[in-house]
N, C-alpha and C. Protein backbone atom coordinates (compact mmCIF):
# COMPACT_ATOMS: atom_id res chain seq x y z
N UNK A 1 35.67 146.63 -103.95
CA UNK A 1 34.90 146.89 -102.76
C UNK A 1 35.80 147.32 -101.60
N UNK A 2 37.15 146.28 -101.45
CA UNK A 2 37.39 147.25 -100.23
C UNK A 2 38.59 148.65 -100.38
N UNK A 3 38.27 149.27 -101.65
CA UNK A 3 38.75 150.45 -101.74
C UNK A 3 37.22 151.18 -101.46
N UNK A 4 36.40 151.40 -101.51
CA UNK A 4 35.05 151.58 -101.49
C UNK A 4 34.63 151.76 -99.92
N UNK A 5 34.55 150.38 -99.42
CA UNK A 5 34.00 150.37 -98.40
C UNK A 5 34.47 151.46 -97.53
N UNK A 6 35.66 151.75 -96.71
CA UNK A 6 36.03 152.80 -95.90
C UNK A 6 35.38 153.51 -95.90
N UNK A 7 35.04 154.47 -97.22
CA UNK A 7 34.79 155.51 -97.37
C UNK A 7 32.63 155.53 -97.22
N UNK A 8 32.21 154.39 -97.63
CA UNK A 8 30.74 153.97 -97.50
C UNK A 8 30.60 154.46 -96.04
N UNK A 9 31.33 153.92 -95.00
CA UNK A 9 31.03 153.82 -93.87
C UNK A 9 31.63 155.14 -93.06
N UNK A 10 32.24 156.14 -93.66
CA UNK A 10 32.52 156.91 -92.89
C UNK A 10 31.81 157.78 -91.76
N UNK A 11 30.40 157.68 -92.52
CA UNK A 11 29.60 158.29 -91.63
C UNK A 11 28.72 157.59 -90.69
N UNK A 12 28.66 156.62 -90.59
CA UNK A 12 27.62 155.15 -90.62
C UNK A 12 27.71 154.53 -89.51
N UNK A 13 29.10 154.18 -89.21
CA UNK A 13 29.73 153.44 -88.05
C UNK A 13 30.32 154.71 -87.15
N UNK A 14 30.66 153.68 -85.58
CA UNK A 14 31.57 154.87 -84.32
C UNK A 14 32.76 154.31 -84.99
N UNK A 15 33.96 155.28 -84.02
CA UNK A 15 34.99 155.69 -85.45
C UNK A 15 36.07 154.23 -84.75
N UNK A 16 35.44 153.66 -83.16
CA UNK A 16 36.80 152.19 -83.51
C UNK A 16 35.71 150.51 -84.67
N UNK A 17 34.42 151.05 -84.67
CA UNK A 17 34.33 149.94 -85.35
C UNK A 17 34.69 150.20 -86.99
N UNK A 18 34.81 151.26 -87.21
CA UNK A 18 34.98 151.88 -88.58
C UNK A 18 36.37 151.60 -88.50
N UNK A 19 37.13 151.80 -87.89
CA UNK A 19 38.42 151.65 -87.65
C UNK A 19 39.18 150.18 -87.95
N UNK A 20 38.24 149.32 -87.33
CA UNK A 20 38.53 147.50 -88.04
C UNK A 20 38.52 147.34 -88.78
N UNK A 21 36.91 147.84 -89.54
CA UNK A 21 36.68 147.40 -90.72
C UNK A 21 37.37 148.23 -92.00
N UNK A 22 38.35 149.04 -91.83
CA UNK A 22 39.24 149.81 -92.31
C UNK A 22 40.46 149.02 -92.89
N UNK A 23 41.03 148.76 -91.29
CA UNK A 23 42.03 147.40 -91.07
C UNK A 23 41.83 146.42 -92.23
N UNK A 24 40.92 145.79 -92.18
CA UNK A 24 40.37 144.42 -92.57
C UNK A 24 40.86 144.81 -94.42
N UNK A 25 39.85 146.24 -94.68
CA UNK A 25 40.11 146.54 -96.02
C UNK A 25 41.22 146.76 -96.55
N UNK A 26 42.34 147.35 -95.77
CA UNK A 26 43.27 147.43 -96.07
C UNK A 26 44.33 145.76 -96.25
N UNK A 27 43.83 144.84 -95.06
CA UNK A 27 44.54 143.63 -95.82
C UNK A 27 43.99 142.75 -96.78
N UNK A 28 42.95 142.87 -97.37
CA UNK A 28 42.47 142.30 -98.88
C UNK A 28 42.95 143.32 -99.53
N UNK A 29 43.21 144.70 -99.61
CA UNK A 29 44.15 145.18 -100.73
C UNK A 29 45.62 144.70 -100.24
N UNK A 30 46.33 144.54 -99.13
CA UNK A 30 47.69 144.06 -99.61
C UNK A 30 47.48 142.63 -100.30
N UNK A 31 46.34 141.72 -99.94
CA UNK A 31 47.08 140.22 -100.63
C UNK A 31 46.58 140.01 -101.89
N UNK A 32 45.48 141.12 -102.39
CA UNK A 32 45.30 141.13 -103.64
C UNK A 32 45.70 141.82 -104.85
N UNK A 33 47.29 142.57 -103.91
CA UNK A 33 48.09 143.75 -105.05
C UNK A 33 48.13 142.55 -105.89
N UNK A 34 49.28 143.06 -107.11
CA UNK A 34 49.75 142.39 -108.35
C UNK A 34 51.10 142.13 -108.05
N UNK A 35 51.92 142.68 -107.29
CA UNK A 35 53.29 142.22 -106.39
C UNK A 35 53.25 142.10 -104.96
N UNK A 36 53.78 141.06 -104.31
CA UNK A 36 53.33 140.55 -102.59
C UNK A 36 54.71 140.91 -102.52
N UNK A 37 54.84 141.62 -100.99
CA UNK A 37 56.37 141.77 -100.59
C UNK A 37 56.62 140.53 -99.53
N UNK A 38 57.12 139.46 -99.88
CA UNK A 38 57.32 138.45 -98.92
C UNK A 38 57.69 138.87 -97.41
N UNK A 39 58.63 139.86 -97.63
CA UNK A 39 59.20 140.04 -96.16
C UNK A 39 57.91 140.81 -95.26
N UNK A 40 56.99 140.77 -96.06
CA UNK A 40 55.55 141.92 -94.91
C UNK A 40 54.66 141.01 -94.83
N UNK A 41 55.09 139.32 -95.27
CA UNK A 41 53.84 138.65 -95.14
C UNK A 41 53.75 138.13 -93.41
N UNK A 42 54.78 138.50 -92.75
CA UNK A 42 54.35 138.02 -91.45
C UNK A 42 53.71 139.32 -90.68
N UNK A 43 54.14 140.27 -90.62
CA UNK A 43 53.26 141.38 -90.56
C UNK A 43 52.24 141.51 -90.48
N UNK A 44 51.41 141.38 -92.02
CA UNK A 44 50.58 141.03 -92.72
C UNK A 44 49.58 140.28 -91.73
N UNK A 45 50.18 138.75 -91.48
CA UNK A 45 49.63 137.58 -90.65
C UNK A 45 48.97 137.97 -88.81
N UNK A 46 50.31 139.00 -88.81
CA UNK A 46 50.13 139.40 -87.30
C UNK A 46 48.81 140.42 -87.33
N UNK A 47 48.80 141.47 -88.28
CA UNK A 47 47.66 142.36 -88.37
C UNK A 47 46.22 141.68 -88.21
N UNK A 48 46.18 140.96 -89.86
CA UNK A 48 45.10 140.75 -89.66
C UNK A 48 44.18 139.76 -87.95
N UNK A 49 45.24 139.16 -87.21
CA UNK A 49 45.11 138.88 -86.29
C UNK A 49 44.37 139.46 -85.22
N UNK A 50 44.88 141.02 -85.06
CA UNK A 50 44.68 141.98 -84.31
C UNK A 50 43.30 142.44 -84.46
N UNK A 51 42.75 142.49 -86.37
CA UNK A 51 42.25 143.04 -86.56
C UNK A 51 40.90 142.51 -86.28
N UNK A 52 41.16 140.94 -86.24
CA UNK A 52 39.89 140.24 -86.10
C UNK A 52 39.53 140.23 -85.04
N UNK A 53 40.50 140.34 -83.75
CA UNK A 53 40.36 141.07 -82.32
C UNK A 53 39.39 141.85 -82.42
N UNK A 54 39.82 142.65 -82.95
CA UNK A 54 38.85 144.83 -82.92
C UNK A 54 37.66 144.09 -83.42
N UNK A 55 37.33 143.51 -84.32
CA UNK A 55 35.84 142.79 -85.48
C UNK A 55 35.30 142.23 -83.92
N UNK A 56 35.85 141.60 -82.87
CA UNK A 56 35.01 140.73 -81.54
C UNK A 56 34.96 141.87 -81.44
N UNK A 57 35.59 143.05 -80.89
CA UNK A 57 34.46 144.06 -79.96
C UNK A 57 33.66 144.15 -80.28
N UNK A 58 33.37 144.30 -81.60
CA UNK A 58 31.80 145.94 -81.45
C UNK A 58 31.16 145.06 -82.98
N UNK A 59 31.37 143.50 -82.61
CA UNK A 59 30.56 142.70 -84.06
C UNK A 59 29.96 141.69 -82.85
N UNK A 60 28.56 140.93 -82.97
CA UNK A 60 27.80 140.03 -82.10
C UNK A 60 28.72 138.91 -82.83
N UNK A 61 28.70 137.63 -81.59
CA UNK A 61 29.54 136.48 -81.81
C UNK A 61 28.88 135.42 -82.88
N UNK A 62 27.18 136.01 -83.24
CA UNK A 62 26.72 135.51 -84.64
C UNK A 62 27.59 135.77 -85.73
N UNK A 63 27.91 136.77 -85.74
CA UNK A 63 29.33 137.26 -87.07
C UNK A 63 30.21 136.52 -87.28
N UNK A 64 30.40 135.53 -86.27
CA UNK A 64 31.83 134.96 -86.72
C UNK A 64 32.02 133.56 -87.10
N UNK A 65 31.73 133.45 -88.10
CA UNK A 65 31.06 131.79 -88.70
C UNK A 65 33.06 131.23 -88.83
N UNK A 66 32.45 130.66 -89.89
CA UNK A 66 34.01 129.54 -90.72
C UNK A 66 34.58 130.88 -91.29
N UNK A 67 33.97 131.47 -91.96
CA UNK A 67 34.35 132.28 -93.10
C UNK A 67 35.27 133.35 -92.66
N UNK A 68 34.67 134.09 -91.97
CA UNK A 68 35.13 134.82 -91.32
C UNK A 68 37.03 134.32 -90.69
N UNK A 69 37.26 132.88 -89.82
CA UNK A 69 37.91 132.80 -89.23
C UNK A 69 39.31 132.65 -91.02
N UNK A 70 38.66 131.76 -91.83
CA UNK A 70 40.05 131.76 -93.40
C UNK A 70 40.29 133.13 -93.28
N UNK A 71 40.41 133.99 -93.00
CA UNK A 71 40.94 134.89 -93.48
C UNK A 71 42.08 134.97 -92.40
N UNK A 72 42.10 134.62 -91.74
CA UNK A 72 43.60 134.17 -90.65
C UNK A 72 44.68 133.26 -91.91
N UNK A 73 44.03 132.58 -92.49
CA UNK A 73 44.99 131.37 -93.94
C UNK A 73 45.25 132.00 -94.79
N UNK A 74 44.95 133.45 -94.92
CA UNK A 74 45.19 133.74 -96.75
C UNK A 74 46.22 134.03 -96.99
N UNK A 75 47.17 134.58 -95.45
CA UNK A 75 48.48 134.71 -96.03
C UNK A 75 49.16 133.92 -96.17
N UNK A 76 48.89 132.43 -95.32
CA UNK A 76 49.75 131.45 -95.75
C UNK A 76 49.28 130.73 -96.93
N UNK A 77 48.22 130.92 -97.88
CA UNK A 77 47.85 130.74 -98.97
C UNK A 77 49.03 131.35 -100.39
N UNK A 78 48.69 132.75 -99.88
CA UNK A 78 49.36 133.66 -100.90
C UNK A 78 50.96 133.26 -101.07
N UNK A 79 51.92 133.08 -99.50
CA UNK A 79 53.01 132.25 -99.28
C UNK A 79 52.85 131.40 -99.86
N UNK A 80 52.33 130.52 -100.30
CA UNK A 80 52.50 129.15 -101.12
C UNK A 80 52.06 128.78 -102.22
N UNK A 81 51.05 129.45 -102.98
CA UNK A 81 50.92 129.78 -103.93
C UNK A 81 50.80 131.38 -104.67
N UNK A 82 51.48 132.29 -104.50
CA UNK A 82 51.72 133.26 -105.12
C UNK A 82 50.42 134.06 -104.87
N UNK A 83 50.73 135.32 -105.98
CA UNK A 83 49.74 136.37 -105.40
C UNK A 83 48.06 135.80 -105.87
N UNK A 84 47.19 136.66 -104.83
CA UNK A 84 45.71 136.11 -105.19
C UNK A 84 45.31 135.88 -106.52
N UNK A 85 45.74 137.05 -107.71
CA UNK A 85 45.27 137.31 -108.83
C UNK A 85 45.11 135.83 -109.62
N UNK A 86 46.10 135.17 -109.56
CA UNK A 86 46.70 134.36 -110.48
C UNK A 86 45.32 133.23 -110.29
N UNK A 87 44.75 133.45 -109.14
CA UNK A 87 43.89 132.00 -108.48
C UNK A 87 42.01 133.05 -108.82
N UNK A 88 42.50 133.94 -109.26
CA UNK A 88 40.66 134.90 -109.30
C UNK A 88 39.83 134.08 -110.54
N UNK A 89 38.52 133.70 -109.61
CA UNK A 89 37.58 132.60 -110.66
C UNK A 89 36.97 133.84 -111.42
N UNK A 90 37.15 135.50 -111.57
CA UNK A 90 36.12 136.57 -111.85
C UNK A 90 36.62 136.23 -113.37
N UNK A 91 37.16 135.93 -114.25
CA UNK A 91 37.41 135.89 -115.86
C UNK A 91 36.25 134.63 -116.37
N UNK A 92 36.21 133.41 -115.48
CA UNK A 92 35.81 132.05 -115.33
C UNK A 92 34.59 132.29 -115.60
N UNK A 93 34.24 133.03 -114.38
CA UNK A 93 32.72 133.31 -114.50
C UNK A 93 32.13 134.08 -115.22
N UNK A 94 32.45 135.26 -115.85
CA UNK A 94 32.35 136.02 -116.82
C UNK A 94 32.19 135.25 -118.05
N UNK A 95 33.08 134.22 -118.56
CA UNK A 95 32.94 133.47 -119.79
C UNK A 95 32.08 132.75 -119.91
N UNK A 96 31.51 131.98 -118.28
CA UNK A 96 30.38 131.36 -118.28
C UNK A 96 29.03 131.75 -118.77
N UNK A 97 29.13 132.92 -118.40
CA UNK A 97 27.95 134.33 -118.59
C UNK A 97 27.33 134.18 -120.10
N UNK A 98 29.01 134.18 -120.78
CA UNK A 98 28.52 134.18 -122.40
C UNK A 98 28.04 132.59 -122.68
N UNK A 99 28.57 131.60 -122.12
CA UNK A 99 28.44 130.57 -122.74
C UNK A 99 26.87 130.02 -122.28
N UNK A 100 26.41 130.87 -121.46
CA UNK A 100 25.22 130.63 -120.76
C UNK A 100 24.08 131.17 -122.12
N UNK A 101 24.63 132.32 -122.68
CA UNK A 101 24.01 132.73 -123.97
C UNK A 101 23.58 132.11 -125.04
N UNK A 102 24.22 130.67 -125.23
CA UNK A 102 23.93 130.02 -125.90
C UNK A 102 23.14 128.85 -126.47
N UNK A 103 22.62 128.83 -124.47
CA UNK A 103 22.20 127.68 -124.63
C UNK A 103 19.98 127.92 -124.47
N UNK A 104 20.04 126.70 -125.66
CA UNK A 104 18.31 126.94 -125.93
C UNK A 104 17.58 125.78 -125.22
N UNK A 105 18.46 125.19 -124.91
CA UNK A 105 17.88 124.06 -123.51
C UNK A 105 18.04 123.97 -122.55
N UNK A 106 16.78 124.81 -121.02
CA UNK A 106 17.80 124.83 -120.42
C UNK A 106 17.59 123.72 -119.13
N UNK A 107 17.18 122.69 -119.97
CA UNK A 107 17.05 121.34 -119.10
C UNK A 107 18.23 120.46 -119.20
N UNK A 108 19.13 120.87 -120.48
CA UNK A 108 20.24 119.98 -120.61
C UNK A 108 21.61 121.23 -121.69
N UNK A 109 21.68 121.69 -120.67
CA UNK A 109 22.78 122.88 -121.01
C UNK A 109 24.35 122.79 -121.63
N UNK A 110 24.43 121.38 -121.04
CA UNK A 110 25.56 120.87 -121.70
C UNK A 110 25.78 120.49 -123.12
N UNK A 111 24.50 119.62 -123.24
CA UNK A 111 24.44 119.30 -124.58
C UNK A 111 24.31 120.87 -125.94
N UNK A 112 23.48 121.68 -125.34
CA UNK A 112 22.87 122.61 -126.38
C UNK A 112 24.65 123.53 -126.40
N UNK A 113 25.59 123.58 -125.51
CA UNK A 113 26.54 124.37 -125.78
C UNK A 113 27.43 123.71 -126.46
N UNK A 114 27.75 122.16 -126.52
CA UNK A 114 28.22 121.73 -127.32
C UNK A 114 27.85 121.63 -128.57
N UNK A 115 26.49 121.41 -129.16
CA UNK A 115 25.74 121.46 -130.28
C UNK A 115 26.44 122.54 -130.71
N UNK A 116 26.19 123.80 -129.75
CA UNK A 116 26.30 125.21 -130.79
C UNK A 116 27.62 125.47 -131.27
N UNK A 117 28.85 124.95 -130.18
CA UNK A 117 30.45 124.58 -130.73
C UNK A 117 30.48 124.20 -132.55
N UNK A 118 29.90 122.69 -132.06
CA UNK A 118 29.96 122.33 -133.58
C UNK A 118 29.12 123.06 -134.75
N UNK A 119 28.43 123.31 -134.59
CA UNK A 119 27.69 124.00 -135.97
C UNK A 119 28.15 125.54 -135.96
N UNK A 120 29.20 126.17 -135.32
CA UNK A 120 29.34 127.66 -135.43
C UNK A 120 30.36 127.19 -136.10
């Protein structure tokens, strides 16, 4: 998505709120490469800072819940435990998907996926 998004909005948004939300996309692709350059994680920290600045102009102060503000933590996340990838629940949930396939009860889901363990 946020290789995507930029380009969604090119026509959509004026060009400084397009311009944040640009920003923004561009730092979920640095902390979710597959190599983090330590020495750009303060950088990194200072940007997204800025960027959440530009997000108060031209976003209503409803926009800005909890959620919004973690993304100030992710680089000191990524600093302490390594790059995002390693921590992505998207494989987790995918397997769930299948294991969800299996089950013929779906009042007690636990039991019917273990059942189907043993008898496969």
């Amino acid at each position: 998505m946020q290789q995507l998004l930029p380009v969604a909005i090119r026509s959509v948004l004026e060009k400084p709120a397009r311009y944040a939300i640009t920003r923004l996309c561009f730092f979920f692709n640095a902390i979710c490469a597959k190599t983090v350059d330590v020495s750009k994680l303060d950088k990194l920290e200072e940007d997204v800072v800025v960027t959440l600045c530009l997000l108060e102009k031209y976003f209503p102060p409803s926009f800005f819940d909890i959620m919004v503000h973690l993304v100030v933590h992710l680089v000191r996340e990524v600093r302490l435990c390594g790059p995002v990838y390693f921590r992505w629940m998207y494989p987790f949930e995918r397997y769930m998907k299948v294991l969800k396939g299996y089950v013929q009860n779906r009042t007690r889901p636990e039991g019917c996926i273990a059942l189907s363990g043993i008898y496969s």
